[in-house]
PDB file of N, CA and C in Angstrom:
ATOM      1  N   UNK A   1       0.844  -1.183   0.000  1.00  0.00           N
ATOM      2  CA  UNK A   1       0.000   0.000   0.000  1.00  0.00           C
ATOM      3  C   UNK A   1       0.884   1.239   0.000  1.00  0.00           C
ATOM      4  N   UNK A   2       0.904   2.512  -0.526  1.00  0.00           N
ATOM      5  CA  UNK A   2       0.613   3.079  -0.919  1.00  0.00           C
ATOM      6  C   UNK A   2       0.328   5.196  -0.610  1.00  0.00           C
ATOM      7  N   UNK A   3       0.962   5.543   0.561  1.00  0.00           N
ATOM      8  CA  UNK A   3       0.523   6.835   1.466  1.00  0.00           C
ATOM      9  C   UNK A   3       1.209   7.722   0.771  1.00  0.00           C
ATOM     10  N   UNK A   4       0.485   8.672   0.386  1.00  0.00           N
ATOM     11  CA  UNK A   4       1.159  10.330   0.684  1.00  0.00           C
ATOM     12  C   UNK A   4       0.297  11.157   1.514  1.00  0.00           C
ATOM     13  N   UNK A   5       0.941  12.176   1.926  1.00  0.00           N
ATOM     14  CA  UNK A   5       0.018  13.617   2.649  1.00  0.00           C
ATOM     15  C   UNK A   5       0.190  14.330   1.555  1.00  0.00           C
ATOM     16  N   UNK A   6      -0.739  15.457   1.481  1.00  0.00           N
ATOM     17  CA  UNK A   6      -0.840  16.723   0.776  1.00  0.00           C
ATOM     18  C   UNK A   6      -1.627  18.027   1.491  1.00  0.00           C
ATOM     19  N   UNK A   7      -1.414  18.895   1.510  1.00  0.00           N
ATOM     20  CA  UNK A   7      -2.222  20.249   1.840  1.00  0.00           C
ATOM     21  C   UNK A   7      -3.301  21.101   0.481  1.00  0.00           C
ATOM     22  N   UNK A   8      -4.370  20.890   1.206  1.00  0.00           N
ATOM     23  CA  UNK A   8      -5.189  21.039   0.309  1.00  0.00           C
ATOM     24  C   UNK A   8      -5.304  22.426  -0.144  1.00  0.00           C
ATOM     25  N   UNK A   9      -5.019  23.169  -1.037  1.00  0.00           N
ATOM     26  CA  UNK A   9      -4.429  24.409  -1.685  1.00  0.00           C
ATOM     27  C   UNK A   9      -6.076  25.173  -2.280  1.00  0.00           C
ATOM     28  N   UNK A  10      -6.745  24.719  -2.303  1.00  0.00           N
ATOM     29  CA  UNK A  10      -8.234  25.744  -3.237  1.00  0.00           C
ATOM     30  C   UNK A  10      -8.951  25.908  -2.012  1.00  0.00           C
ATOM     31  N   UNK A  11      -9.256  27.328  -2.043  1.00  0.00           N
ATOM     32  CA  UNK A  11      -9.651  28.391  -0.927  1.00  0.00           C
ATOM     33  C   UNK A  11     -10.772  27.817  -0.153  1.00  0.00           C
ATOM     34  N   UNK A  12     -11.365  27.168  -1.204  1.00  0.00           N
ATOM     35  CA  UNK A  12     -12.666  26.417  -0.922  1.00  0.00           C
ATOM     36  C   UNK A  12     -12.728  24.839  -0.018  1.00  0.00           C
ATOM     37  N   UNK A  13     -11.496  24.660  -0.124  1.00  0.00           N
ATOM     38  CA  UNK A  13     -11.318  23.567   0.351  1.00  0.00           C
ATOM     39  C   UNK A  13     -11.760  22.211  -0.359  1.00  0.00           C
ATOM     40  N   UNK A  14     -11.879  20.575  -0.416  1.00  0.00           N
ATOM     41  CA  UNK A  14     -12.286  20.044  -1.285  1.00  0.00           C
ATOM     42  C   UNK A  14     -13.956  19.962  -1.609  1.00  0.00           C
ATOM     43  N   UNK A  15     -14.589  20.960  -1.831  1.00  0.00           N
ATOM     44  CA  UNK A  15     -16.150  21.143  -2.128  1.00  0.00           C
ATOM     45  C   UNK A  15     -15.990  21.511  -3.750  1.00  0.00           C
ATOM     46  N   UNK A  16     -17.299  21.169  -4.068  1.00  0.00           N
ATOM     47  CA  UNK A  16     -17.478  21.698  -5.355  1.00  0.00           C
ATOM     48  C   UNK A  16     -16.979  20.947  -6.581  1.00  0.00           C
ATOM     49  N   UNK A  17     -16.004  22.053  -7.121  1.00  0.00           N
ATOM     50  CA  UNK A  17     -15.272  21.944  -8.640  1.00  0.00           C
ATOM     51  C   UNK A  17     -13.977  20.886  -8.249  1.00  0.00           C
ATOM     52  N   UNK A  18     -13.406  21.739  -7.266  1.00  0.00           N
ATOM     53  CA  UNK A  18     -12.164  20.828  -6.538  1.00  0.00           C
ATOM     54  C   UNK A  18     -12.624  19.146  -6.547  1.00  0.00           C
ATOM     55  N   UNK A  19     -13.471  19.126  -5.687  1.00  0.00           N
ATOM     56  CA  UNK A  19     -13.819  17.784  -5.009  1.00  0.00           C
ATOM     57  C   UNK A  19     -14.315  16.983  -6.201  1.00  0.00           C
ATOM     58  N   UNK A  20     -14.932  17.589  -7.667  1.00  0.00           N
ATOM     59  CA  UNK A  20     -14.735  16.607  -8.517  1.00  0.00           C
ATOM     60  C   UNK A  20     -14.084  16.503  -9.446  1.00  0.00           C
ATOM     61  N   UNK A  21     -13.070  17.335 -10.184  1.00  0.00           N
ATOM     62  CA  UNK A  21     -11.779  17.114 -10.507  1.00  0.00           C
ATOM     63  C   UNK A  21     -11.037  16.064  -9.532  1.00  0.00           C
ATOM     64  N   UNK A  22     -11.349  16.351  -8.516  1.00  0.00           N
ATOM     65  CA  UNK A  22     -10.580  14.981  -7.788  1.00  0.00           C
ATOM     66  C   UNK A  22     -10.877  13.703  -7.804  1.00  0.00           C
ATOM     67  N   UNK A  23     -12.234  14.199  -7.426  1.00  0.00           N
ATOM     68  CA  UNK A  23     -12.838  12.418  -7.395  1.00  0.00           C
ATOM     69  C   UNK A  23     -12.750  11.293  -8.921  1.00  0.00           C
ATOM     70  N   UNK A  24     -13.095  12.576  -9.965  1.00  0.00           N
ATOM     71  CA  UNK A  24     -12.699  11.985 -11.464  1.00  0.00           C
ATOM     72  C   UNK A  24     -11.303  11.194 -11.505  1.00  0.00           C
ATOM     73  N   UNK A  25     -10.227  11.927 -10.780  1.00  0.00           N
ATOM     74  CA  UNK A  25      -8.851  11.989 -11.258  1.00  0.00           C
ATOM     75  C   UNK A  25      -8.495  10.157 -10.440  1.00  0.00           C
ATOM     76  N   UNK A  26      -9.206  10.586  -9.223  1.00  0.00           N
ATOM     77  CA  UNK A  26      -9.319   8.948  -8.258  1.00  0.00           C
ATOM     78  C   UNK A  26      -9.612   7.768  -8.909  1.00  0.00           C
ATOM     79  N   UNK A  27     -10.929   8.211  -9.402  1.00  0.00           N
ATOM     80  CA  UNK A  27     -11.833   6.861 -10.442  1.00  0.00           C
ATOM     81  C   UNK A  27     -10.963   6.652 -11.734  1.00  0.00           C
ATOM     82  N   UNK A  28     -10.291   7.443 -12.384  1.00  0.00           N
ATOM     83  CA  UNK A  28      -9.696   6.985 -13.309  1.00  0.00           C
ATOM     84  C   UNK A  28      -8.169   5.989 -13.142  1.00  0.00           C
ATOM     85  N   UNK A  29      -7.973   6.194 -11.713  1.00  0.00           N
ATOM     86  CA  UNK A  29      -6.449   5.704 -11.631  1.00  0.00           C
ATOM     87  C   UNK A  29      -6.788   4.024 -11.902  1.00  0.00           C
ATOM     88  N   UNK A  30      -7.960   3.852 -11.340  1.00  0.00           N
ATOM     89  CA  UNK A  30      -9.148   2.411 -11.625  1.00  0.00           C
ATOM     90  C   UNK A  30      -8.316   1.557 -10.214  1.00  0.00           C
ATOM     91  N   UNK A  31      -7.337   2.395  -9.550  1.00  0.00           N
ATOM     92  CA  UNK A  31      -7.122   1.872  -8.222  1.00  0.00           C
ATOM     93  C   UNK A  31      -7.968   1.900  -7.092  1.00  0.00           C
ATOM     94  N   UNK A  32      -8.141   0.902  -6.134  1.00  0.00           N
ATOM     95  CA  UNK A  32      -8.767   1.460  -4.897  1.00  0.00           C
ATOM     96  C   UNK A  32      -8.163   2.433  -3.950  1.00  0.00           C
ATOM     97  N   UNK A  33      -8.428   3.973  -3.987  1.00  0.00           N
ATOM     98  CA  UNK A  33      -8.233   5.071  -3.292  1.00  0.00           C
ATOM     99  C   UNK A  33      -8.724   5.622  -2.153  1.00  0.00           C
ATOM    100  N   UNK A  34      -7.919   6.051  -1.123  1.00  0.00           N
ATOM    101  CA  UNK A  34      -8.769   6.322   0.126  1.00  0.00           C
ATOM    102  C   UNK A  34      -8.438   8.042   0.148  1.00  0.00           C
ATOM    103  N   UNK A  35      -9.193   8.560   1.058  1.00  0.00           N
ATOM    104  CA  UNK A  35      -8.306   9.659   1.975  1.00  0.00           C
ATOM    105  C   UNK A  35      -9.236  10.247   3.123  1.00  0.00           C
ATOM    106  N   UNK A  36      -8.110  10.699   4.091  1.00  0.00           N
ATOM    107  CA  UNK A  36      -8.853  10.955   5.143  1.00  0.00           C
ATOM    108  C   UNK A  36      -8.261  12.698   5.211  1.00  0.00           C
ATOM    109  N   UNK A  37      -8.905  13.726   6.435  1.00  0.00           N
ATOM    110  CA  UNK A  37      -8.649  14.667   6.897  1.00  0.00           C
ATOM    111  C   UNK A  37      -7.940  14.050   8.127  1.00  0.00           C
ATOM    112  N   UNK A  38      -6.331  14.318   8.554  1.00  0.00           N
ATOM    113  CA  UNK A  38      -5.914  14.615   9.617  1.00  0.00           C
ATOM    114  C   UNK A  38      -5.714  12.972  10.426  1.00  0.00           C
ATOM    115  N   UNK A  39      -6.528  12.598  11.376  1.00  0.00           N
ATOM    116  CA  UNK A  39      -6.336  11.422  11.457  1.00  0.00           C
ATOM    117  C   UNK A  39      -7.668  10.666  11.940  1.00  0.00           C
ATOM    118  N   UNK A  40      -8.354  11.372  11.087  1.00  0.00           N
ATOM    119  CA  UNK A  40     -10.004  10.985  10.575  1.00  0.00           C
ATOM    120  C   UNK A  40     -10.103   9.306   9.754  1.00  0.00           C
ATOM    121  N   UNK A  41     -10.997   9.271   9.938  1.00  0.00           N
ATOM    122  CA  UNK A  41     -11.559   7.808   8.827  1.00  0.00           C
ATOM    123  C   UNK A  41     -11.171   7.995   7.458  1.00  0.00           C
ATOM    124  N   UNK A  42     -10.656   6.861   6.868  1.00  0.00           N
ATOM    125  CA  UNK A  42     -10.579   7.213   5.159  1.00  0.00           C
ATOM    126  C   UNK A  42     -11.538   6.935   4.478  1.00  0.00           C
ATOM    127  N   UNK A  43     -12.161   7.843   3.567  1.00  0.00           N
ATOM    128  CA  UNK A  43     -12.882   7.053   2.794  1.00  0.00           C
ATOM    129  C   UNK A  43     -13.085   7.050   1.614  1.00  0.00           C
ATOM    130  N   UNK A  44     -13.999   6.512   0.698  1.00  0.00           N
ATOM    131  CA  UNK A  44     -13.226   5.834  -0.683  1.00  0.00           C
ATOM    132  C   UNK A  44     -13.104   7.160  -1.586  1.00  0.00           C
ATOM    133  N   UNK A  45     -11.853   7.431  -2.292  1.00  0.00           N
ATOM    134  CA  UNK A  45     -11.852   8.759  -3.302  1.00  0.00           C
ATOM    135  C   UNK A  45     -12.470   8.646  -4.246  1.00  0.00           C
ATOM    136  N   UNK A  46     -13.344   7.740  -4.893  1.00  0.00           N
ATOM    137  CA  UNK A  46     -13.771   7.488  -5.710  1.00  0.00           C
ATOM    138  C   UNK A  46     -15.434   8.011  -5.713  1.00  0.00           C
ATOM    139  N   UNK A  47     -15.916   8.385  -4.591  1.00  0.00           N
ATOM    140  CA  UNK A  47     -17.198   8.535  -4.354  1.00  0.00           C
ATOM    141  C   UNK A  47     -17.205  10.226  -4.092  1.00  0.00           C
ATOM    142  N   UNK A  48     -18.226  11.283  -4.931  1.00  0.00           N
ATOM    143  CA  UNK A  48     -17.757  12.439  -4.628  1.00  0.00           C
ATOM    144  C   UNK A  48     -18.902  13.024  -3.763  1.00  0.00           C
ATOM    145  N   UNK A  49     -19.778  11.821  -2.804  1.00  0.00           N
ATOM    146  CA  UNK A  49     -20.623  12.296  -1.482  1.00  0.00           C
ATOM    147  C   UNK A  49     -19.427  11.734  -0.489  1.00  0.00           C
ATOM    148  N   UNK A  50     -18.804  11.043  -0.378  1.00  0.00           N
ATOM    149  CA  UNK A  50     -17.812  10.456   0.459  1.00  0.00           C
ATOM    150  C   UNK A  50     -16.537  11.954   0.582  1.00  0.00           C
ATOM    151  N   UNK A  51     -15.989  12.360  -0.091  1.00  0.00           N
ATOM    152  CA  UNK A  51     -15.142  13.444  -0.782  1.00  0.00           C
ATOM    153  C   UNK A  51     -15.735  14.423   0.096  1.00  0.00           C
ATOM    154  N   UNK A  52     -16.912  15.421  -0.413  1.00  0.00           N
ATOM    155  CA  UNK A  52     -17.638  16.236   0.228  1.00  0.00           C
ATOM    156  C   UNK A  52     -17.965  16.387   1.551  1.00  0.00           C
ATOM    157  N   UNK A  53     -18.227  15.297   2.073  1.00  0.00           N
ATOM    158  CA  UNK A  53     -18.830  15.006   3.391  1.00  0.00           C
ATOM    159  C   UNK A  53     -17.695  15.256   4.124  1.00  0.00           C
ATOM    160  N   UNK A  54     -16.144  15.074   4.191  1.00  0.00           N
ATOM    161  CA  UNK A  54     -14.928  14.955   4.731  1.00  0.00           C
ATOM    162  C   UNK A  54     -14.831  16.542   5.497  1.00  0.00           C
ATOM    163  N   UNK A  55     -15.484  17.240   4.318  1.00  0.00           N
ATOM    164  CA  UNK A  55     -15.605  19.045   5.081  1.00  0.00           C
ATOM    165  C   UNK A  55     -13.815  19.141   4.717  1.00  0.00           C
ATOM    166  N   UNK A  56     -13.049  18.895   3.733  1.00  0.00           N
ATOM    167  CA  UNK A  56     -11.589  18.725   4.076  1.00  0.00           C
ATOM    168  C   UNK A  56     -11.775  20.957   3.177  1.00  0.00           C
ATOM    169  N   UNK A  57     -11.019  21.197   3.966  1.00  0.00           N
ATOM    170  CA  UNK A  57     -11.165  22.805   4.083  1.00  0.00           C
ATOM    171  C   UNK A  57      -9.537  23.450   3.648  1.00  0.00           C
ATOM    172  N   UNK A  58      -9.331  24.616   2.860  1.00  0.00           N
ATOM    173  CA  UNK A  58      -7.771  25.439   2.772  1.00  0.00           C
ATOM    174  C   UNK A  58      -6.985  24.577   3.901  1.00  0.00           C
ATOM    175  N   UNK A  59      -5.778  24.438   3.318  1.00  0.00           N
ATOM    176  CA  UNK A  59      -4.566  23.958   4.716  1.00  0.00           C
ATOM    177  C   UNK A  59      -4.853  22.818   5.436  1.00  0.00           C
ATOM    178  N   UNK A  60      -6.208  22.231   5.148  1.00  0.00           N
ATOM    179  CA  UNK A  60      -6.410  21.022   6.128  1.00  0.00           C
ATOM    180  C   UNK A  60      -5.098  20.091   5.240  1.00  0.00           C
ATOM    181  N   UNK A  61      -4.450  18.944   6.165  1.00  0.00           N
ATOM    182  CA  UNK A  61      -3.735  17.872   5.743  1.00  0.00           C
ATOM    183  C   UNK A  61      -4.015  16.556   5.603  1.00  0.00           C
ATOM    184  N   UNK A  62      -4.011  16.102   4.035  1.00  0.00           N
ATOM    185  CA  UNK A  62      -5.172  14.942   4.141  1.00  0.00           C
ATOM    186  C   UNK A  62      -4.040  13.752   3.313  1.00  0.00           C
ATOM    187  N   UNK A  63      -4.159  12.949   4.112  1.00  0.00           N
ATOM    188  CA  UNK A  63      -3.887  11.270   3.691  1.00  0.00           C
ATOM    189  C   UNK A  63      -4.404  10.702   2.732  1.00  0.00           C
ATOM    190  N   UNK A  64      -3.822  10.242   1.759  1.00  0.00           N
ATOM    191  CA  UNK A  64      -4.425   9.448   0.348  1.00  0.00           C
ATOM    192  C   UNK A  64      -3.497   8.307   0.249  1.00  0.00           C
ATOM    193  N   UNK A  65      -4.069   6.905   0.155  1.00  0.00           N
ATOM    194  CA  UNK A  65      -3.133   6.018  -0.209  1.00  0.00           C
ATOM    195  C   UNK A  65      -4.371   5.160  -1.085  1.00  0.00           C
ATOM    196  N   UNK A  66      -3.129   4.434  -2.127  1.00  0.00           N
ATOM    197  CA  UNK A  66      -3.598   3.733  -2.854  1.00  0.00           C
ATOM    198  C   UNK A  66      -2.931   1.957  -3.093  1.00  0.00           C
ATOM    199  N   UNK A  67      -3.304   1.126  -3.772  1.00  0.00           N
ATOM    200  CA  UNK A  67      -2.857  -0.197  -3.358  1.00  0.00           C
ATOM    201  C   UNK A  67      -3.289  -0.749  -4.654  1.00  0.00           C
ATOM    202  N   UNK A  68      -2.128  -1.934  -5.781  1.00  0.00           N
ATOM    203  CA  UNK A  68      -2.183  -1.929  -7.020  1.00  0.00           C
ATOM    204  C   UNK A  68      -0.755  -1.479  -7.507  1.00  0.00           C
ATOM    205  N   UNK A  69      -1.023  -2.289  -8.677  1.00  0.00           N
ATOM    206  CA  UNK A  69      -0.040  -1.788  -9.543  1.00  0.00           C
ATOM    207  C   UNK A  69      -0.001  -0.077  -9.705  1.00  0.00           C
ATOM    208  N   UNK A  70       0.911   0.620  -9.991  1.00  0.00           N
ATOM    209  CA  UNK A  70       0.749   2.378 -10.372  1.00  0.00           C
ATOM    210  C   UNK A  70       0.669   2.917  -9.502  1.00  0.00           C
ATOM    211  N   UNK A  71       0.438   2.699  -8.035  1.00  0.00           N
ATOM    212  CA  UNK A  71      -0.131   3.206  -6.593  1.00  0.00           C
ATOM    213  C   UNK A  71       0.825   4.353  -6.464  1.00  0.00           C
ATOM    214  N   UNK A  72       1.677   4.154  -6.868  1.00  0.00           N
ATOM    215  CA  UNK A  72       3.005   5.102  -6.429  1.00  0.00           C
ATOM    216  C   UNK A  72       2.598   6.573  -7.653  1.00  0.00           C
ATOM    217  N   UNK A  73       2.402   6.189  -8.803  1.00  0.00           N
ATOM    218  CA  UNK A  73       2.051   7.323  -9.826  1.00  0.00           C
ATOM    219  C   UNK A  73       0.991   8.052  -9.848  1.00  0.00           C
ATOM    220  N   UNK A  74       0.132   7.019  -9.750  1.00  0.00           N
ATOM    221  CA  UNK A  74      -1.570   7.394  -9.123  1.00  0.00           C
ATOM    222  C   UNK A  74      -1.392   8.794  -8.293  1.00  0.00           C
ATOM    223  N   UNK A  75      -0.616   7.962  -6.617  1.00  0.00           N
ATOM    224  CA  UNK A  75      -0.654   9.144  -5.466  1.00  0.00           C
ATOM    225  C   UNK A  75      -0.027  10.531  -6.030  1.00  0.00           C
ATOM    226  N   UNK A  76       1.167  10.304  -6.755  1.00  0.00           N
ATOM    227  CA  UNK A  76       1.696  11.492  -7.240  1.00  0.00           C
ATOM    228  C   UNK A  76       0.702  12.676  -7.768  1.00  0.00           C
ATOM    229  N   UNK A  77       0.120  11.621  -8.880  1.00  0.00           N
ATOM    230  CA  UNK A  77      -0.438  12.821  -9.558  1.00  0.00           C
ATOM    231  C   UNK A  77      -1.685  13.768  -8.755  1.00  0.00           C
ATOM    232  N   UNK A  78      -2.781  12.444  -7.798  1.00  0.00           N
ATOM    233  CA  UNK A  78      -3.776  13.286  -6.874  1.00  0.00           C
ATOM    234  C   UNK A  78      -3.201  14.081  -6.082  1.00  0.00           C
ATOM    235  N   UNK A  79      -1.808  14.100  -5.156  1.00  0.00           N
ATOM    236  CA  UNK A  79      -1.236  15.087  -4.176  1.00  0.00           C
ATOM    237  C   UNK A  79      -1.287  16.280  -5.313  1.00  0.00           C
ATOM    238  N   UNK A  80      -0.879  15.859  -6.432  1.00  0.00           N
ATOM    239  CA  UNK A  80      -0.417  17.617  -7.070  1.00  0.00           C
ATOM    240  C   UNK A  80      -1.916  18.106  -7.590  1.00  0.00           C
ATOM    241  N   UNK A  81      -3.052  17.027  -7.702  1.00  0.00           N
ATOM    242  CA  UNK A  81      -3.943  17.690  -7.809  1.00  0.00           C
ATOM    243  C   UNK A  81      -4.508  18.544  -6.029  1.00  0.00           C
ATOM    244  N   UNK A  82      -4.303  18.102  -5.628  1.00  0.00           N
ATOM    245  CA  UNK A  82      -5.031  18.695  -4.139  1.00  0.00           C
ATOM    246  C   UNK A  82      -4.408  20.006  -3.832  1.00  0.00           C
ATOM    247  N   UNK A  83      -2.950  19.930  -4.200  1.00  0.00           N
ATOM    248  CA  UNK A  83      -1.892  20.473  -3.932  1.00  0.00           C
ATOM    249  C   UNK A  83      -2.372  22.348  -4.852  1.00  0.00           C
ATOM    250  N   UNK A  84      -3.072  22.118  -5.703  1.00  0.00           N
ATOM    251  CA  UNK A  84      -3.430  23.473  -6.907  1.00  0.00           C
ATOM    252  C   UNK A  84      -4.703  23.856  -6.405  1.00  0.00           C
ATOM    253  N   UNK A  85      -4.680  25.471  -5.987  1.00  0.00           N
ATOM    254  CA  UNK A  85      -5.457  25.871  -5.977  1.00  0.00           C
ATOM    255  C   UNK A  85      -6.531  25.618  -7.379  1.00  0.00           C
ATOM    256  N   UNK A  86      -7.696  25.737  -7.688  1.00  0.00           N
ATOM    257  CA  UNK A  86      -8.148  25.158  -8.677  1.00  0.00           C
ATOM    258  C   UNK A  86      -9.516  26.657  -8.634  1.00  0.00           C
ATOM    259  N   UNK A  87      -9.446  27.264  -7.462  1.00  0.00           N
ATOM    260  CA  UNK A  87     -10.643  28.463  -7.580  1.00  0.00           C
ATOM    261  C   UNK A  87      -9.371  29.737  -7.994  1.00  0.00           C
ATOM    262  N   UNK A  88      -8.365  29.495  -7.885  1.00  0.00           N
ATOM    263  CA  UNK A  88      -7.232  30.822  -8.707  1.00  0.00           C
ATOM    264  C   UNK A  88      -7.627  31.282 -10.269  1.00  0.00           C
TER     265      UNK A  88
END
């Protein structure tokens, strides 16, 4: 398996536009993806009521790991998505 942290960079925190650019970016890795806020429950990135519900807000620090072949490329690319403001 699979961990990175990232700081979530869009003002908005992961709601909205953010939270499904993300959740898309999750479902496509076709890995099973988690993430939590802080040292909260993970839950699946793939679901964008699961995503939303997290309340993950500017600066919160959130855990994503993935498990699978690519897990390592996968995480890369979602940290740098979380990582971009996306309301700039």
């Amino acid at each position: 398996m699979s961990i990175r942290t990232a700081t979530v960079a869009s003002r908005v925190g992961l709601h909205a536009r953010p939270a499904s650019l993300f959740v898309q970016a999750a479902a496509a890795t076709g890995l099973p993806v988690t993430i939590a806020v802080g040292d909260g429950d993970p839950v699946d990135a793939r679901s964008i009521l699961m995503v939303m519900g997290l309340g993950a807000q500017h600066g919160d620090r959130v855990t994503l790991t993935a498990d699978g072949e690519g897990a390592e490329a996968a995480l890369d690319s979602l940290v740098e998505l979380v990582e971009t403001d996306h309301d700039a």
